[in-house]
Protein backbone atom coordinates (compact mmCIF):
# COMPACT_ATOMS: atom_id res chain seq x y z
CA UNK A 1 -21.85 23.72 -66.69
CA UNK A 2 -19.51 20.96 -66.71
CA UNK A 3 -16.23 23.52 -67.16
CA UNK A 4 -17.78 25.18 -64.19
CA UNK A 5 -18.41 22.55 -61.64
CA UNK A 6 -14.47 20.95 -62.79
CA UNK A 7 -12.57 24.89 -61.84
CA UNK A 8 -14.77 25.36 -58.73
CA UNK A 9 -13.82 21.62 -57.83
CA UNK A 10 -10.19 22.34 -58.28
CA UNK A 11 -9.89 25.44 -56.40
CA UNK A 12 -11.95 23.91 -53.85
CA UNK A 13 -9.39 21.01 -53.62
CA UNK A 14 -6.18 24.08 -53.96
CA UNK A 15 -8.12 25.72 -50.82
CA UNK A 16 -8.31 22.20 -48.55
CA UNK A 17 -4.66 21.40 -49.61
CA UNK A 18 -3.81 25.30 -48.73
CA UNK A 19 -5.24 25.33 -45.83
CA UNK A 20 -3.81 21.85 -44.70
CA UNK A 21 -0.40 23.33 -45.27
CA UNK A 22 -1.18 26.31 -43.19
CA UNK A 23 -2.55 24.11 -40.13
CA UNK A 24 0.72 21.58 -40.31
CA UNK A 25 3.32 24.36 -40.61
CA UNK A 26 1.37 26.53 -37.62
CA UNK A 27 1.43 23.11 -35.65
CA UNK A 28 4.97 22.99 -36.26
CA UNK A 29 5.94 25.83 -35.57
CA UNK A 30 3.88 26.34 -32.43
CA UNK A 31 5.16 22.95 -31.04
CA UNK A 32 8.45 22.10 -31.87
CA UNK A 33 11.51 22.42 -30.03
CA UNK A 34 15.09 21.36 -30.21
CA UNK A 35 16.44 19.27 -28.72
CA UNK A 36 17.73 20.19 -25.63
CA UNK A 37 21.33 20.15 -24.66
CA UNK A 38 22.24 18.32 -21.23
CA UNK A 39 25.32 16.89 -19.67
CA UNK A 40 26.53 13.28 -19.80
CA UNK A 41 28.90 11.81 -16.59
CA UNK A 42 28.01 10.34 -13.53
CA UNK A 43 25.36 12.74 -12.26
CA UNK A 44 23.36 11.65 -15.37
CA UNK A 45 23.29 7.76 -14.81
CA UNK A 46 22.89 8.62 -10.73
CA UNK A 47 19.18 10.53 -12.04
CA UNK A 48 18.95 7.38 -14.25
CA UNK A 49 19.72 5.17 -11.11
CA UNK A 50 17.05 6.69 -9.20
CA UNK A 51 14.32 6.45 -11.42
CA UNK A 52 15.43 2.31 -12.23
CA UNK A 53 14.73 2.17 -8.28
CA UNK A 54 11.49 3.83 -8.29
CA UNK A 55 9.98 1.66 -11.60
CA UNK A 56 11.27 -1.59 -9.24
CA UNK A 57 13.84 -2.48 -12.08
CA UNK A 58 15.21 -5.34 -9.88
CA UNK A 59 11.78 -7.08 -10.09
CA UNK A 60 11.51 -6.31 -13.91
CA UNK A 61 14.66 -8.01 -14.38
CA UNK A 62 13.53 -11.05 -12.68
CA UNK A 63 10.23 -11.49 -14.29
CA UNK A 64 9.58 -14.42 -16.19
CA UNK A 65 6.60 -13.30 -18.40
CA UNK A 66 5.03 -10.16 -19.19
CA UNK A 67 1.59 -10.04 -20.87
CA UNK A 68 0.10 -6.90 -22.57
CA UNK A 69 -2.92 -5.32 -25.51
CA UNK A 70 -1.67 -2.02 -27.62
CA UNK A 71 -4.34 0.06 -28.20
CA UNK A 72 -6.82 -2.26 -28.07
CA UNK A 73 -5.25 -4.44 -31.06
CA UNK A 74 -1.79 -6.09 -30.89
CA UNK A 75 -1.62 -8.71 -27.97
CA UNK A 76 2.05 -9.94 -26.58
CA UNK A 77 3.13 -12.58 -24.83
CA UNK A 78 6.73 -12.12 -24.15
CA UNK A 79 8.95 -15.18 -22.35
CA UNK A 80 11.33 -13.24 -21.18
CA UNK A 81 13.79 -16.59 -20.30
CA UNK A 82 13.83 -17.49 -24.03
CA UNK A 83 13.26 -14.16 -25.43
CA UNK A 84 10.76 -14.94 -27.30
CA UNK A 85 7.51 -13.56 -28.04
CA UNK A 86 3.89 -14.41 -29.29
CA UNK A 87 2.55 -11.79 -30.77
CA UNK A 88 -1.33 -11.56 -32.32
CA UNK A 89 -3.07 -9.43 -33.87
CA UNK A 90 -7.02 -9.58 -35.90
CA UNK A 91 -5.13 -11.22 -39.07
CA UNK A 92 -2.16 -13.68 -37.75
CA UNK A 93 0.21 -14.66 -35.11
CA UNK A 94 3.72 -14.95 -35.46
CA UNK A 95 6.13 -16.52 -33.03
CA UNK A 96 9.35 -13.77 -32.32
CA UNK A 97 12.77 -15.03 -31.65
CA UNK A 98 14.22 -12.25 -30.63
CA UNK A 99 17.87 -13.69 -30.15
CA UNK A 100 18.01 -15.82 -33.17
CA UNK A 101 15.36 -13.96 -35.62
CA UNK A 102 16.00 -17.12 -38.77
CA UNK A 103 13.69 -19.23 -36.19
CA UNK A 104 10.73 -16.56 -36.03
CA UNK A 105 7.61 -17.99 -37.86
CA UNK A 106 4.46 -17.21 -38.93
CA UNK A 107 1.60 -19.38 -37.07
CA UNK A 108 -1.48 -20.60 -39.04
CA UNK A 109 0.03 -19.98 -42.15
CA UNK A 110 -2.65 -21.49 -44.92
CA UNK A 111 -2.26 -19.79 -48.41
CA UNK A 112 0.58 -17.77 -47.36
CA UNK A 113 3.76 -17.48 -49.84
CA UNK A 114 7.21 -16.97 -48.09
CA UNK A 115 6.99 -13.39 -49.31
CA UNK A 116 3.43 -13.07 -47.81
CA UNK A 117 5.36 -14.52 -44.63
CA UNK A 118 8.52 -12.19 -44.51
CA UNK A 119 6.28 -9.13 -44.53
CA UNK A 120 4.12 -10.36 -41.66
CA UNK A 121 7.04 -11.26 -39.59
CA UNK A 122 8.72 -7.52 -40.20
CA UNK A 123 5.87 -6.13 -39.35
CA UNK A 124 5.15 -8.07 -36.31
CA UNK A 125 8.63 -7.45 -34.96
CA UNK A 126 8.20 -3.59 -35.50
CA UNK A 127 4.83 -3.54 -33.73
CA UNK A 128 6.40 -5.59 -30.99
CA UNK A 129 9.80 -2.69 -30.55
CA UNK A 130 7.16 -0.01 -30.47
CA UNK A 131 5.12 -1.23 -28.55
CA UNK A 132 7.49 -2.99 -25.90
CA UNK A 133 8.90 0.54 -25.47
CA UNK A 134 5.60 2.45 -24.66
CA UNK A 135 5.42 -0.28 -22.09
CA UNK A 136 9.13 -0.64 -20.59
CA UNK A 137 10.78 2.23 -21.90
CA UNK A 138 11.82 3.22 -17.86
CA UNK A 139 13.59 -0.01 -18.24
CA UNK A 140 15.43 0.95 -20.40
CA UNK A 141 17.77 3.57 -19.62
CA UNK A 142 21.03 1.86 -19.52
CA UNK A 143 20.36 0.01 -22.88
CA UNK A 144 23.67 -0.84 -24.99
CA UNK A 145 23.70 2.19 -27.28
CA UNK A 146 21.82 4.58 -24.97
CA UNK A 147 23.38 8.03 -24.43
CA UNK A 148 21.86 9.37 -20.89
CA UNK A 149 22.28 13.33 -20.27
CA UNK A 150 21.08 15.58 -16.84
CA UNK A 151 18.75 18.44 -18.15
CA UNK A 152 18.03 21.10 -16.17
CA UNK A 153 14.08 22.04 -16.36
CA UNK A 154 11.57 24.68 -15.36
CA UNK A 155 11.17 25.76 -11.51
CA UNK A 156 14.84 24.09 -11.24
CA UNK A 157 13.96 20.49 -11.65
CA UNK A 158 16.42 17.98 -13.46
CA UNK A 159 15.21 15.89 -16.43
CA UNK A 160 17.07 12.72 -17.61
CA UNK A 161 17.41 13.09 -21.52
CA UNK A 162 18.06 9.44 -23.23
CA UNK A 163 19.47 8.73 -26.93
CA UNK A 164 19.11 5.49 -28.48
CA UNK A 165 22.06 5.29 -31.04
CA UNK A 166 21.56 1.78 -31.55
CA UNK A 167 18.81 -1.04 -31.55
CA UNK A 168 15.24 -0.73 -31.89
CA UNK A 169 13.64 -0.37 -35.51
CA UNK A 170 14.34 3.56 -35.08
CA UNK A 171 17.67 4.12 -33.99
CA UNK A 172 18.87 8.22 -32.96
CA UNK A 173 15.65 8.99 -31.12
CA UNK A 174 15.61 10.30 -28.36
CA UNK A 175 13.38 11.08 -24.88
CA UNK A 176 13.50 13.81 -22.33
CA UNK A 177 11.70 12.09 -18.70
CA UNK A 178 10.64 14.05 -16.41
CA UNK A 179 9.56 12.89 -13.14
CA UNK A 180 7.81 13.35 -9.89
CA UNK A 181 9.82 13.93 -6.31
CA UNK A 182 9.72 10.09 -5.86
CA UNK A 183 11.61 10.03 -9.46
CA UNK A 184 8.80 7.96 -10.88
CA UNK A 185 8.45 9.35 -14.44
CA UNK A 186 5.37 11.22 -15.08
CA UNK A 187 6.23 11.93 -19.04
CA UNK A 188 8.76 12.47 -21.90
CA UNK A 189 8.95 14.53 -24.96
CA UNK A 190 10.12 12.77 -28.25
CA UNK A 191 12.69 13.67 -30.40
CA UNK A 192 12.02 10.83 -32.90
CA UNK A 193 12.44 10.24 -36.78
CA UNK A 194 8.75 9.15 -37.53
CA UNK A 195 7.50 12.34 -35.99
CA UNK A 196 8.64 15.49 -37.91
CA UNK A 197 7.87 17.95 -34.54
CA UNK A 198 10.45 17.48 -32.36
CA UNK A 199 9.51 18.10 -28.50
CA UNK A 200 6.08 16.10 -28.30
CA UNK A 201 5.36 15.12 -24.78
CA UNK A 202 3.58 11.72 -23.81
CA UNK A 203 2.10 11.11 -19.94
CA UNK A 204 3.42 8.13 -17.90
CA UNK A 205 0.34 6.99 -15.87
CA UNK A 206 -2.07 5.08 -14.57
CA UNK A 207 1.05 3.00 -13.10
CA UNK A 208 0.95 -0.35 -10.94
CA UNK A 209 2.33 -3.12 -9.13
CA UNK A 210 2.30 -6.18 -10.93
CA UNK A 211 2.15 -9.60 -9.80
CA UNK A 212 6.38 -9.68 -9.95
CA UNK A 213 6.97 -6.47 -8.05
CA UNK A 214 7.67 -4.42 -11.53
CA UNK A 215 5.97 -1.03 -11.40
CA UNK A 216 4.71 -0.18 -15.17
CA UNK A 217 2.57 2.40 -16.62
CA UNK A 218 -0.83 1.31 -18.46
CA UNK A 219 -1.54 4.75 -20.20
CA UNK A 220 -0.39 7.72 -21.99
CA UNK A 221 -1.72 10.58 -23.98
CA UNK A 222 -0.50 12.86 -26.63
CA UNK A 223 -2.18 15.61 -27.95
CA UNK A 224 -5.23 14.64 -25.64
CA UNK A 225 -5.73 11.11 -27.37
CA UNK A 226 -5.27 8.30 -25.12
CA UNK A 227 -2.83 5.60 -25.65
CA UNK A 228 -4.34 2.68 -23.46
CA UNK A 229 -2.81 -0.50 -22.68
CA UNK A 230 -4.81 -3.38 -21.39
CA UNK A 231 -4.39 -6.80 -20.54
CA UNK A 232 -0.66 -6.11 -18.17
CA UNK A 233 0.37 -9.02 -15.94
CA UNK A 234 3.65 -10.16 -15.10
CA UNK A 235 4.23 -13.79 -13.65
CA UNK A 236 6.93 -16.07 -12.96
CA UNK A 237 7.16 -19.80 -13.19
């Protein structure tokens, strides 16, 4: 009986794994797409230009402090004059300097070893790059590093296709925008190294006006499942 119940356990277990293999390579294969291939030059960064102008970039640039909740977990408070950044989360706070990174620290730090520390830190610092860019990602077209190419799109629309060759914890991703006739994004797909299916597209909405002028986007989905963020204000001193 034993010998039994152990062979129809295992080829239970061989037909989950099989049929887990089937579903991700049928997901793959159903979704992913190259990348596409666009043109780089001036008519690129003017698309680029437009869409800066219709996210406000002006009055991003010249806000003081921008406040924001990831999912529903990780909590930011970003000084944008010092360039530094609080960030909390159920288990600790650590205090980001993103300019000088030897002075970031790990608040309330009882029982902690330096090793215990170091890991925190790294981690906070990759929350705060991922989840800084689901926030101000429009912001950042013209990033040092950034490639920007003009894609041409169904129903002859233009889409602005943006590589990130440097910076960030993930550098060589890249995102497709595409974006309404006021050239106010309304989504991108992801070509991106922690997603093996290239061509994934996220929605840009739910969008306001914040307290500085900035217009910024307070939800996405992919795949259906929401991707909330709570908590947004800007402010200046």
């Amino acid at each position: 009986m034993g010998k039994n119940f152990i062979k129809l356990l295992k080829i239970l277990l061989l037909s989950i794994l099989t049929l887990v293999i089937i579903t991700v390579v049928t997901l793959y294969f159903s979704l992913h797409e190259k990348l596409p291939e666009g043109k780089s030059g001036p008519e690129a960064d003017k698309f680029a230009l437009k869409i800066l102008d219709a996210v406000k970039h002006d009055n991003f640039l010249n806000t003081d402090y921008l406040q924001w909740t990831f999912r529903n977990k990780n909590h930011y408070l970003w000084d944008r004059k010092s360039n530094t950044v609080t960030v909390k989360t159920d288990d600790h706070s650590v205090f980001l300097h993103l300019d000088s990174p030897e002075k970031n620290r790990v608040l309330n730090t009882i029982h902690l070893s330096d090793h215990e520390k170091k890991k925190i830190i790294e981690k906070a610092l990759i929350n705060f790059n991922n989840d800084s860019f689901w926030l101000i990602a429009p912001h950042k077209l013209f990033d040092k590093g950034t490639i920007r190419k003009l894609v041409s799109l169904e129903n002859d629309t233009k889409g602005l296709l943006v590589t990130y060759q440097s910076g960030g914890t993930t550098p060589g991703d890249s995102y497709l925008w595409k974006v309404d006739s006021n050239y106010r994004p309304i989504s991108y797909k992801m070509w991106v190294s922690i997603i093996p299916i290239g061509g994934l597209e996220v929605t840009w909405e739910n969008w306001i006006t914040t307290k500085t002028g900035a217009h910024l986007s307070q939800h996405h989905k992919l795949l259906g499942f929401g991707i909330p963020i709570h908590n947004l204000k800007t402010w200046n001193d």
